[in-house]
N, C-alpha and C. Protein backbone atom coordinates (compact mmCIF):
# COMPACT_ATOMS: atom_id res chain seq x y z
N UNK A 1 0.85 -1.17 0.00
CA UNK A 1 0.00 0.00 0.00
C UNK A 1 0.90 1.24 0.00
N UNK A 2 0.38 2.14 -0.92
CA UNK A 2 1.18 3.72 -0.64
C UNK A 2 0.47 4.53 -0.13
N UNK A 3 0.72 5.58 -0.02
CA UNK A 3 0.05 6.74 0.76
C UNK A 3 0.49 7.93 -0.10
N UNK A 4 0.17 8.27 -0.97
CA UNK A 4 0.52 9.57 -1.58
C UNK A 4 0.51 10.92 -0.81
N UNK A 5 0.01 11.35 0.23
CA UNK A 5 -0.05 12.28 1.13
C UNK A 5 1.76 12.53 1.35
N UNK A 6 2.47 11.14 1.53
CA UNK A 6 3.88 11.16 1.84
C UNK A 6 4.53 11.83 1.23
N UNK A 7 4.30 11.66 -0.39
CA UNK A 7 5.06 12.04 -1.40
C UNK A 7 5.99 13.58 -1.64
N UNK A 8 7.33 13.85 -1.31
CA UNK A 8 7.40 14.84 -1.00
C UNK A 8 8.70 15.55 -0.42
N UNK A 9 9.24 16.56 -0.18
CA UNK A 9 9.99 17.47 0.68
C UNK A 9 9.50 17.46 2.06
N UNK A 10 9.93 16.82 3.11
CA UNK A 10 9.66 17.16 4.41
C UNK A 10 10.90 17.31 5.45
N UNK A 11 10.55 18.43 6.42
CA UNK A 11 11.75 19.30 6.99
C UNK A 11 11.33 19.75 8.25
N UNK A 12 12.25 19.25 9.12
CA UNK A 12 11.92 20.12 10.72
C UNK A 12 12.49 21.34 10.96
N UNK A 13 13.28 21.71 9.98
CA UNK A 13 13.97 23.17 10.08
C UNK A 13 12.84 24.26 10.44
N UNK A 14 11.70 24.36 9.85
CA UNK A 14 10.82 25.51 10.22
C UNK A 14 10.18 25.27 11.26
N UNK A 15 10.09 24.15 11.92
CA UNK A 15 8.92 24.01 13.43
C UNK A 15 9.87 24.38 14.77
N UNK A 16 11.33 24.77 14.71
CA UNK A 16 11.94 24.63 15.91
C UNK A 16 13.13 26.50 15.61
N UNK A 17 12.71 27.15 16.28
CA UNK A 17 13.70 28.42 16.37
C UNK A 17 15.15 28.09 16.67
N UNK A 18 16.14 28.54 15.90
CA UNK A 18 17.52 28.60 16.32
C UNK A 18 18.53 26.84 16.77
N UNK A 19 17.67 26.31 15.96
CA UNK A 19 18.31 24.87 15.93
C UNK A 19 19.87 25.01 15.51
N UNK A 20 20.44 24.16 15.60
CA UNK A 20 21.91 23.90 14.67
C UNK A 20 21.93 22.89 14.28
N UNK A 21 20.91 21.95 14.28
CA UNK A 21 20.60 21.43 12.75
C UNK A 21 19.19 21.10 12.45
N UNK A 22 19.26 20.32 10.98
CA UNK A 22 17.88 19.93 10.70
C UNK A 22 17.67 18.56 10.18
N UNK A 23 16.73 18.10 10.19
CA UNK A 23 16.35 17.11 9.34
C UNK A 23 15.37 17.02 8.33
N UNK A 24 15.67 16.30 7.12
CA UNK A 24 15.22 16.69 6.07
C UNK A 24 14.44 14.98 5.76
N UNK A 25 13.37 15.26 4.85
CA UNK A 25 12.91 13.63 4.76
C UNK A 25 12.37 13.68 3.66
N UNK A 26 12.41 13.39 2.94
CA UNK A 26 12.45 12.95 0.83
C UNK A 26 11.33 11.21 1.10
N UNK A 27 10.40 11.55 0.32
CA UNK A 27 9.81 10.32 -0.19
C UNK A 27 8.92 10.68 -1.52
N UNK A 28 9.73 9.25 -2.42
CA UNK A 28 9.35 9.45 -3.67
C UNK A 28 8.07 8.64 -4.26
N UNK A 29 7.78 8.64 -5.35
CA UNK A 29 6.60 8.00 -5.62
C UNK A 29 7.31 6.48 -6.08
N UNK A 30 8.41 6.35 -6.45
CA UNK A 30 9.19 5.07 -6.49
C UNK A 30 9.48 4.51 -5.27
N UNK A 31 8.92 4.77 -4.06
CA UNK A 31 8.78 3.59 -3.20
C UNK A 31 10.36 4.34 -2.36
N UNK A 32 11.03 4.66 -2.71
CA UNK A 32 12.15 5.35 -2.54
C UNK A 32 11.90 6.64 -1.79
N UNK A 33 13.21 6.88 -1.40
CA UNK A 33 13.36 8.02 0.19
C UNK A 33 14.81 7.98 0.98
N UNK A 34 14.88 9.01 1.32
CA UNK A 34 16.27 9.40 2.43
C UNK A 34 15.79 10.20 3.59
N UNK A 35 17.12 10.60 4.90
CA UNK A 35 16.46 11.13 5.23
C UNK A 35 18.22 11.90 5.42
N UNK A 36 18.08 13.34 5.68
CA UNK A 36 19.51 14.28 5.23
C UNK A 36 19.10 15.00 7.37
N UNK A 37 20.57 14.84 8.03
CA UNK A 37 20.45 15.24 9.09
C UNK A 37 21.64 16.84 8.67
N UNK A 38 21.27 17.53 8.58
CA UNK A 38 22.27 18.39 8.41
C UNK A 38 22.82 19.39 9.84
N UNK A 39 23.90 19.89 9.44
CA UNK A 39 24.70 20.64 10.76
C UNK A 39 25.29 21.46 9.88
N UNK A 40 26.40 22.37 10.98
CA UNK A 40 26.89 23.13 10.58
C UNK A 40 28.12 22.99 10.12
N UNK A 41 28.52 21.58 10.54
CA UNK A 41 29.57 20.75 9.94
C UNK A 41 29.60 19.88 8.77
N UNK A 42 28.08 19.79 8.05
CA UNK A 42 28.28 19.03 7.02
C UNK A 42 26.60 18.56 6.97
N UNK A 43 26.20 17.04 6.68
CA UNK A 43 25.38 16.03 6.90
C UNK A 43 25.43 14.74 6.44
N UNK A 44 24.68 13.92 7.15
CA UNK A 44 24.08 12.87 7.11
C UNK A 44 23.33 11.63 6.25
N UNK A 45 23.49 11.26 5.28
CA UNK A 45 21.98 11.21 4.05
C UNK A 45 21.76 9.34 4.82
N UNK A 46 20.82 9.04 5.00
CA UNK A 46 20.28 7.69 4.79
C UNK A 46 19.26 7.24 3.57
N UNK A 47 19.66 6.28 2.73
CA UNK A 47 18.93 5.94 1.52
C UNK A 47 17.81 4.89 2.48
N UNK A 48 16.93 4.39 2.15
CA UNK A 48 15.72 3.72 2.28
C UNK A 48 14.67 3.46 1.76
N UNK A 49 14.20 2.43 1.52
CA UNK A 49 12.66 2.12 0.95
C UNK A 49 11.81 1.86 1.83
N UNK A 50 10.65 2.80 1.48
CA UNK A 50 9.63 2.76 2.38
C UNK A 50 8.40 2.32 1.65
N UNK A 51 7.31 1.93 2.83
CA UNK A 51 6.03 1.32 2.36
C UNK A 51 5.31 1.49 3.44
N UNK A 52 3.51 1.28 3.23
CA UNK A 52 2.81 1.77 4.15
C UNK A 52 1.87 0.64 3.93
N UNK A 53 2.18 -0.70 5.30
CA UNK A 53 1.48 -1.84 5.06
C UNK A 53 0.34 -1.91 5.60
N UNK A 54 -0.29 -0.60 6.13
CA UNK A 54 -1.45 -0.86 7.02
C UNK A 54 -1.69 1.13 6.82
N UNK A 55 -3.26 1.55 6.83
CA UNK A 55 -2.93 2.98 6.74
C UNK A 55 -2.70 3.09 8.64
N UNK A 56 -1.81 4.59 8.25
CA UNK A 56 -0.97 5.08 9.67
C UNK A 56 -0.13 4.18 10.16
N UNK A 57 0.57 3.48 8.99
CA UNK A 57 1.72 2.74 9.35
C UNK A 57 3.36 2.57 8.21
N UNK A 58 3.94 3.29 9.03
CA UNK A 58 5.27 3.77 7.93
C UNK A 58 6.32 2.42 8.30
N UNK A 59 7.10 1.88 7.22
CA UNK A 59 7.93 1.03 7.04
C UNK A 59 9.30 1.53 6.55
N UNK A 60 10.55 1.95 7.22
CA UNK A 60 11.66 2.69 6.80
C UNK A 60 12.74 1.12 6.39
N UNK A 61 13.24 0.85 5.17
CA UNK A 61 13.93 -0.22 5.07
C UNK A 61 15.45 0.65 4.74
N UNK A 62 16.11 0.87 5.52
CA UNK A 62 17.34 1.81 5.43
C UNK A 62 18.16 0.51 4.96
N UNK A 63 19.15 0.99 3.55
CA UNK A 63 19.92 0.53 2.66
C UNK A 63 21.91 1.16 2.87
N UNK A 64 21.41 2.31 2.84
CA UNK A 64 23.19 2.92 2.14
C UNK A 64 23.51 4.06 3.63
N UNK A 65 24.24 4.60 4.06
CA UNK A 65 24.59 5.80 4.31
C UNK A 65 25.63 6.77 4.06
N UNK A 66 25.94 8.13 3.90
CA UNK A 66 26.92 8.83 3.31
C UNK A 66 27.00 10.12 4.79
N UNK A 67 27.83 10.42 4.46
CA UNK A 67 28.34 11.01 5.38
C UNK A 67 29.29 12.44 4.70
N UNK A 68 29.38 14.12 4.75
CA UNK A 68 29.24 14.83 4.41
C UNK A 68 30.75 16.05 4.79
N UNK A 69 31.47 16.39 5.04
CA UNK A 69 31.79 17.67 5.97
C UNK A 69 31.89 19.29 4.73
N UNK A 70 31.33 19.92 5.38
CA UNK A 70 32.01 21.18 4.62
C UNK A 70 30.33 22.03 4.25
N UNK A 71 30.75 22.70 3.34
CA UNK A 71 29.45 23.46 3.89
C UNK A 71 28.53 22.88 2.13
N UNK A 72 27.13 23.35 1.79
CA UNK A 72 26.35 22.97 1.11
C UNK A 72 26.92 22.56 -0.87
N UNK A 73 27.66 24.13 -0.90
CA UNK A 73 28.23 24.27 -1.86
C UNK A 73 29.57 23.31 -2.32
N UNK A 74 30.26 23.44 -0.76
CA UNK A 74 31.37 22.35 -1.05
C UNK A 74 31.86 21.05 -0.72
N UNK A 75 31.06 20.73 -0.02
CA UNK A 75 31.07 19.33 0.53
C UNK A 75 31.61 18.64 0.08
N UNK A 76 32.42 17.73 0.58
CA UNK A 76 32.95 16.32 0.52
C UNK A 76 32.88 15.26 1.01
N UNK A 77 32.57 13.86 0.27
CA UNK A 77 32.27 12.96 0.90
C UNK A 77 33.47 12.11 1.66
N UNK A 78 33.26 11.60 3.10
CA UNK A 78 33.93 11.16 3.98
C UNK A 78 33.82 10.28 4.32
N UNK A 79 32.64 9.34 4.51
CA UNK A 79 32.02 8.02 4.29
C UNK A 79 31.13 7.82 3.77
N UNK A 80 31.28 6.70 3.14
CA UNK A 80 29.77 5.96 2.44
C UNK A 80 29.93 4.06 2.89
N UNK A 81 28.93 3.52 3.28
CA UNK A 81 28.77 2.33 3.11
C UNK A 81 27.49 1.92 3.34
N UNK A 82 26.92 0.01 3.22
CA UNK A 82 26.23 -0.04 3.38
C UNK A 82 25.25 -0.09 4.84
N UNK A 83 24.07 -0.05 4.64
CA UNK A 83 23.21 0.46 6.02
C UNK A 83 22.33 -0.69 5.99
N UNK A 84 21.97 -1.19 7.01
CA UNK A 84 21.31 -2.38 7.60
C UNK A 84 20.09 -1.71 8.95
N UNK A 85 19.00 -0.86 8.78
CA UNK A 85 18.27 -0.82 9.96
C UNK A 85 16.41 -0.40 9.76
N UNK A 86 15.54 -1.32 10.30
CA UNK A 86 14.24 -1.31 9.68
C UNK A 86 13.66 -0.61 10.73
N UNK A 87 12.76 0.32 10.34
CA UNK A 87 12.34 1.57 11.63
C UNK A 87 10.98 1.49 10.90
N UNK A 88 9.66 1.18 11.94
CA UNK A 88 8.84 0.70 11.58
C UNK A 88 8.25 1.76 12.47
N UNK A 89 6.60 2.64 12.35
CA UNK A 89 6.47 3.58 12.96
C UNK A 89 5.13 3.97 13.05
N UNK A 90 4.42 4.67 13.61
CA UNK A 90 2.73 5.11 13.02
C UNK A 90 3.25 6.84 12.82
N UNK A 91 2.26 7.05 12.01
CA UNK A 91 2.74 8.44 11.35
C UNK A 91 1.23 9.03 11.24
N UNK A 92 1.03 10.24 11.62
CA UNK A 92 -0.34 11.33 11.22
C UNK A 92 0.43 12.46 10.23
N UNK A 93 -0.83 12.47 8.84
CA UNK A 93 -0.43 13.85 8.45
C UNK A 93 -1.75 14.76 8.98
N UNK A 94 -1.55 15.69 9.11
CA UNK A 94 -2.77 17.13 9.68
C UNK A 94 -1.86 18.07 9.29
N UNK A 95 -3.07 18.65 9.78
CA UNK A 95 -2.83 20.45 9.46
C UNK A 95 -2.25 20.90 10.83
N UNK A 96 -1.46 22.13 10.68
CA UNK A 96 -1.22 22.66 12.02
C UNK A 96 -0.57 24.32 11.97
N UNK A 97 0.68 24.03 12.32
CA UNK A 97 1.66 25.80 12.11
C UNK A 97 2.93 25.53 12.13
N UNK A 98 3.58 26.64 11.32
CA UNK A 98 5.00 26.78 11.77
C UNK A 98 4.92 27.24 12.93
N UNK A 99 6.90 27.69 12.86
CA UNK A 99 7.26 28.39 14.27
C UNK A 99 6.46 29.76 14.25
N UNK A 100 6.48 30.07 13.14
CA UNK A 100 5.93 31.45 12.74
C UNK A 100 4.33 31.68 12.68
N UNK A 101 3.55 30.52 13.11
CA UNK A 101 2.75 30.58 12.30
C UNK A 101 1.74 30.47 12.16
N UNK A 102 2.20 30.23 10.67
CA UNK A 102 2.11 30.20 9.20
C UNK A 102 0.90 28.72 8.91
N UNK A 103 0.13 28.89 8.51
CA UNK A 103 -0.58 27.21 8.17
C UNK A 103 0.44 26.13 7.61
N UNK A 104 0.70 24.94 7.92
CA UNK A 104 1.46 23.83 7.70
C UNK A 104 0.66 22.50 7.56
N UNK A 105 1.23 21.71 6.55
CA UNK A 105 1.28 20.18 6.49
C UNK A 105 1.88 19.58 7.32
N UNK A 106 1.74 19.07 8.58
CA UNK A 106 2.71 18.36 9.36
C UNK A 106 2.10 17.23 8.84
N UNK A 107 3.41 16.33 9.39
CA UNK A 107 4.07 14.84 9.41
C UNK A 107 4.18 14.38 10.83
N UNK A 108 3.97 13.49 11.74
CA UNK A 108 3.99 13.35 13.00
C UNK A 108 4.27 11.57 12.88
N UNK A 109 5.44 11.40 13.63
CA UNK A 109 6.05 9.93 13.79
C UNK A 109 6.23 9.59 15.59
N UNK A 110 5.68 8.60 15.68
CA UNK A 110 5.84 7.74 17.03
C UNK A 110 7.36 7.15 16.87
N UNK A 111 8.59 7.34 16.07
CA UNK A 111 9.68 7.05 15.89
C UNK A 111 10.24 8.08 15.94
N UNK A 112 11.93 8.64 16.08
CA UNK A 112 11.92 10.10 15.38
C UNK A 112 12.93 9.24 14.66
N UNK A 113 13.29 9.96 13.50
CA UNK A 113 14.16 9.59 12.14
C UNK A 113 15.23 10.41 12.07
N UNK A 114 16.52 10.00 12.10
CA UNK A 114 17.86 11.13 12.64
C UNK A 114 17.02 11.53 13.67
N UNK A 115 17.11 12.70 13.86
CA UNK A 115 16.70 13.43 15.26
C UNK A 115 14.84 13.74 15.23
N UNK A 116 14.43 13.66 14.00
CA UNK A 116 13.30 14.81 14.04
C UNK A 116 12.00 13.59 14.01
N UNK A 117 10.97 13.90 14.90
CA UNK A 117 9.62 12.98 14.94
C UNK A 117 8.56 13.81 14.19
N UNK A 118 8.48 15.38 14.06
CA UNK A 118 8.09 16.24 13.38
C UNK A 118 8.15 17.30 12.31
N UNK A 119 7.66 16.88 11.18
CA UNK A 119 8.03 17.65 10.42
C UNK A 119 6.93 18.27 9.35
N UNK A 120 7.64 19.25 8.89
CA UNK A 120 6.35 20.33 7.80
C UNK A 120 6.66 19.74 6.01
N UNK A 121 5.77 19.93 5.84
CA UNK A 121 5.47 19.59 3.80
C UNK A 121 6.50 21.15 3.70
N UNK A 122 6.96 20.62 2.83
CA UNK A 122 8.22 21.66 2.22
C UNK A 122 7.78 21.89 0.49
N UNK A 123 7.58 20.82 0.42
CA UNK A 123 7.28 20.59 -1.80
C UNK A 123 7.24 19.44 -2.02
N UNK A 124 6.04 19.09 -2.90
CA UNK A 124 5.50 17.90 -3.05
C UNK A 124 6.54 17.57 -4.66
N UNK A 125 7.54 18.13 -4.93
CA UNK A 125 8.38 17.30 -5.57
C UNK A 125 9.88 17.52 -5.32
N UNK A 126 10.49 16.54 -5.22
CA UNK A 126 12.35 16.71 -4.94
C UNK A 126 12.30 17.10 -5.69
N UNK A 127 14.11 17.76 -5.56
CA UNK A 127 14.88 18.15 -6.51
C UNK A 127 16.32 17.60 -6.41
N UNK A 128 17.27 17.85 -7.14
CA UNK A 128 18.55 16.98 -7.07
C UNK A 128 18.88 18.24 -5.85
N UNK A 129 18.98 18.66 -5.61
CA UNK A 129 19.51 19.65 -4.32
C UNK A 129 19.37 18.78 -2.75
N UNK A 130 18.36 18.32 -3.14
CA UNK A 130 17.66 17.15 -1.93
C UNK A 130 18.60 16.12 -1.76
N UNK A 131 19.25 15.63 -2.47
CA UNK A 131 19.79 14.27 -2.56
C UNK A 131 21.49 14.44 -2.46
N UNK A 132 21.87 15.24 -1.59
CA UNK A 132 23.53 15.20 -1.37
C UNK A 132 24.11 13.95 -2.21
N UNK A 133 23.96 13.05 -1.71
CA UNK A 133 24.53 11.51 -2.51
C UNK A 133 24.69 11.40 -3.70
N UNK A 134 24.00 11.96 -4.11
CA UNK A 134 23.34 11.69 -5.84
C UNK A 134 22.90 10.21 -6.38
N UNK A 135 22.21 9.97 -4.97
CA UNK A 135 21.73 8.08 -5.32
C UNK A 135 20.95 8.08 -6.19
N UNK A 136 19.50 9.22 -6.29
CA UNK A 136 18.58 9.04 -6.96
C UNK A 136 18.16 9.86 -8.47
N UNK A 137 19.67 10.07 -8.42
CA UNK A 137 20.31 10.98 -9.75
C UNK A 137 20.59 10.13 -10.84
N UNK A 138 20.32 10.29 -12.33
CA UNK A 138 21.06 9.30 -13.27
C UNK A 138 22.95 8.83 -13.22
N UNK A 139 23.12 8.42 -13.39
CA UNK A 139 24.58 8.28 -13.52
C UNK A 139 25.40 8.77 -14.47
């Protein structure tokens, strides 16, 4: 089962003031997804396939991880290998607010993923900007 509601840019950067970092969460309509922990030192990316075997029930099948330092523009990769960890979760989307706010799409997980259990609809389509790794990039 999918859930198209998922499909999307999702980000805890706007629900929390003056963080030093964020988490970012990508899910594609290919069943496919990451999730990008960023800092001020670099970030994080976890590759994963997800599925939704029951509704309000998220399935994270984490595959690869990469590892980042330097800032957005220049980054370099420092590790990559493979990732072995299944994070299984109940998830609500609703309506709610930013920090500011602002009306929002939240995302709400009984898991948190990198750091973040909450997060806002950012854009219902990636972009290669999303994908540090360039996993889900042509070759």
């Amino acid at each position: 089962m999918s859930e198209p509601q998922l499909i999307g840019v999702w980000s805890d950067a706007y629900l929390s003031v003056g963080s030093m970092e964020a988490t970012d969460l990508i899910f594609t309509v290919a069943g496919v997804g990451w999730s990008v922990l960023s800092t001020a030192a670099g970030c994080e990316q976890i590759l994963f396939h997800w599925s939704v075997p029951e509704h309000g029930r998220l399935v994270l099948r984490e595959e690869r991880y990469a590892r980042f330092e330097g800032h957005l523009e220049s980054q370099v990769l420092v590790d990559e290998h493979g990732w072995d960890e299944t994070i299984e979760t109940a998830f609500i989307i609703r309506p709610g607010r930013d920090v500011g706010g602002n009306p929002a799409t939240l995302l709400e997980l009984d898991e948190r993923i990198s750091f973040g259990d909450q997060f806002q609809l950012i854009r219902r389509e990636p972009e290669a900007r999303d994908d540090p790794a360039g996993w889900t990039q042509p070759r």
